[in-house]
Protein backbone atom coordinates (compact mmCIF):
# COMPACT_ATOMS: atom_id res chain seq x y z
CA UNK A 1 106.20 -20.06 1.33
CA UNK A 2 107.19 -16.93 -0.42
CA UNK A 3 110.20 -14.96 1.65
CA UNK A 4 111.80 -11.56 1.35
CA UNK A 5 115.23 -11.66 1.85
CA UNK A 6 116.42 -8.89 4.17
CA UNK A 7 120.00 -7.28 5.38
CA UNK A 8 122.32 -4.93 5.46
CA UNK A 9 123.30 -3.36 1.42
CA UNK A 10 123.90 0.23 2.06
CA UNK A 11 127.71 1.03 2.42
CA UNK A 12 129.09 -2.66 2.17
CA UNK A 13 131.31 -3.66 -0.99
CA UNK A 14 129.01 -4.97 -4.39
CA UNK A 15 126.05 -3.35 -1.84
CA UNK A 16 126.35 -7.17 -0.69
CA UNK A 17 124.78 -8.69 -3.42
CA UNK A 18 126.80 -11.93 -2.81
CA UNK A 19 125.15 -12.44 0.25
CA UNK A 20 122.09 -12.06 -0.84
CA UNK A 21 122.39 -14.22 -3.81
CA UNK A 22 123.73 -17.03 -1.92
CA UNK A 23 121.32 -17.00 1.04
CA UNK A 24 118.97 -16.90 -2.06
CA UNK A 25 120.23 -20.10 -3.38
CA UNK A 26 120.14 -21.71 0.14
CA UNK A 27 116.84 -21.13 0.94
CA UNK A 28 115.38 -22.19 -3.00
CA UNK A 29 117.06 -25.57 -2.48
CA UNK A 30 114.98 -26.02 0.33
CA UNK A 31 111.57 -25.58 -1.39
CA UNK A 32 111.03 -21.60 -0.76
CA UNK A 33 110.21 -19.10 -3.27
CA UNK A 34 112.26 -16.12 -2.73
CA UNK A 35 112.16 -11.85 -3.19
CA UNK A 36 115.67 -10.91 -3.73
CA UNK A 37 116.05 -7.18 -3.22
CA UNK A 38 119.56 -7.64 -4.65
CA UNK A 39 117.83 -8.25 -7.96
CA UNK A 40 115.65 -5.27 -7.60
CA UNK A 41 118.45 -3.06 -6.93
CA UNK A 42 120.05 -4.77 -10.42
CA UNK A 43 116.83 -3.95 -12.34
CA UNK A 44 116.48 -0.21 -11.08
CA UNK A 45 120.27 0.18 -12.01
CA UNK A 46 119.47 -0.65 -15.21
CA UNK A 47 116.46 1.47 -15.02
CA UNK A 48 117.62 4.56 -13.73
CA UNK A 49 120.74 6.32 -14.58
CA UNK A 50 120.97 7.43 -10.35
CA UNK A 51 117.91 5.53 -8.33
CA UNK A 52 117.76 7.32 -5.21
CA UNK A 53 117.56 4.93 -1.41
CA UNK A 54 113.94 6.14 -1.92
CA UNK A 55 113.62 4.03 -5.32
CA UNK A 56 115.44 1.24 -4.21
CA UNK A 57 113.33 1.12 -0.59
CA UNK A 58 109.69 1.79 -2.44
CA UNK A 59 110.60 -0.72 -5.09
CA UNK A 60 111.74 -3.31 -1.98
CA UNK A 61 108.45 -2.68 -0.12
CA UNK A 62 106.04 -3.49 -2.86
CA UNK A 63 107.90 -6.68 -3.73
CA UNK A 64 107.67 -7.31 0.70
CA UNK A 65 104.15 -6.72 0.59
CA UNK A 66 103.55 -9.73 -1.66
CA UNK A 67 105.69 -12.13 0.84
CA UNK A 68 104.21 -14.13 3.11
CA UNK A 69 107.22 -13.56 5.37
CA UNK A 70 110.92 -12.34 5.78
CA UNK A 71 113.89 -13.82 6.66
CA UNK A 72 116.45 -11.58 8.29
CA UNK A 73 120.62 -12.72 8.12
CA UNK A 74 123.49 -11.48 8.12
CA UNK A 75 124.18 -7.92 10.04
CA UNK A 76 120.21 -6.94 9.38
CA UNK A 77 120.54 -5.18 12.72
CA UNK A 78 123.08 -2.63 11.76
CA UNK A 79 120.58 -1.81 8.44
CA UNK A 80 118.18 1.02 9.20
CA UNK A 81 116.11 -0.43 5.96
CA UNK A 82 116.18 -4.36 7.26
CA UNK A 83 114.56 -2.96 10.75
CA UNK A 84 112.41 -1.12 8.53
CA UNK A 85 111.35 -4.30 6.46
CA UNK A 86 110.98 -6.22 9.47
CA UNK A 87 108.92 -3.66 11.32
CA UNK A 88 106.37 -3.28 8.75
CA UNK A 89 106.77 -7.35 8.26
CA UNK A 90 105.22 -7.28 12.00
CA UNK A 91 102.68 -4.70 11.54
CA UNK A 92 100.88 -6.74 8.91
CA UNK A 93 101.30 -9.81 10.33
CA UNK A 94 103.83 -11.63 8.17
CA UNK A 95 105.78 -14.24 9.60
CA UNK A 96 109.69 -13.34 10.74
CA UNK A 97 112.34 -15.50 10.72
CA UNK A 98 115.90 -15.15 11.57
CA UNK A 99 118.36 -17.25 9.48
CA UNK A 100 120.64 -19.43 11.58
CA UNK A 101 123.83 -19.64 9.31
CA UNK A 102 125.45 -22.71 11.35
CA UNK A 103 121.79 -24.67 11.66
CA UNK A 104 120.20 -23.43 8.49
CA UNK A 105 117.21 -23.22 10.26
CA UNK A 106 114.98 -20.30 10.46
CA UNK A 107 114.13 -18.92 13.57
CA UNK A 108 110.85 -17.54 14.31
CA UNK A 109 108.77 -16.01 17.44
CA UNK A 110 111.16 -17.54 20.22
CA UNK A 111 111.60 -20.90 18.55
CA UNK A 112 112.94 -23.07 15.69
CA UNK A 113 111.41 -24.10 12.58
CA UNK A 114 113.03 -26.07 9.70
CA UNK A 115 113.80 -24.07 6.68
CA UNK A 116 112.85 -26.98 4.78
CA UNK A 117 108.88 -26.48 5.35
């Protein structure tokens, strides 16, 4: 299954790239192939001398709209472009799922699927 990494960048130190690489390398050992806006925002950086949240968000959309789902960690609820994601996520009918950090499962429409599908 091909997942979008989503969560809160905007205003945390390194735009929380660690995070984002690391949930990255948790969720390719289990078999998923992963969109890793982190890496966007590194290849628009090196792009664009000053890419704009409307670069960074247009570029992150396209590469959502190729997922076959998302998976939301972290503090994605405090990140006005995580809700975003997710909503559009649910308007096309992708599948959600929540990362649970202590399980490492993902969670998904009220119950809990292994991460290892």
């Amino acid at each position: 299954m091909k997942l979008y990494l989503s969560s809160k960048m905007t205003g945390l130190p390194a735009e929380n790239y660690p995070a984002f690489f690391n949930m990255e390398r948790i969720l390719r050992e289990q078999g998923h192939a992963i969109i890793n806006p982190a890496k966007i925002g590194k290849d628009l950086d090196s792009i664009f001398s000053n890419p704009t949240r409307r670069d960074y968000l247009t570029a992150d959309i396209l590469e959502l709209l190729e997922c076959d789902g998302i998976v939301l960690f972290g503090n994605w609820i405090k990140s006005s472009g995580a809700l975003l994601e997710r909503q559009i996520a649910h308007q096309l009918g992708m599948s959600v799922f929540i990362f649970d950090e202590k399980t490492c499962f993902l969670k998904k429409e009220g119950h809990y699927e292994s991460s290892k599908n």
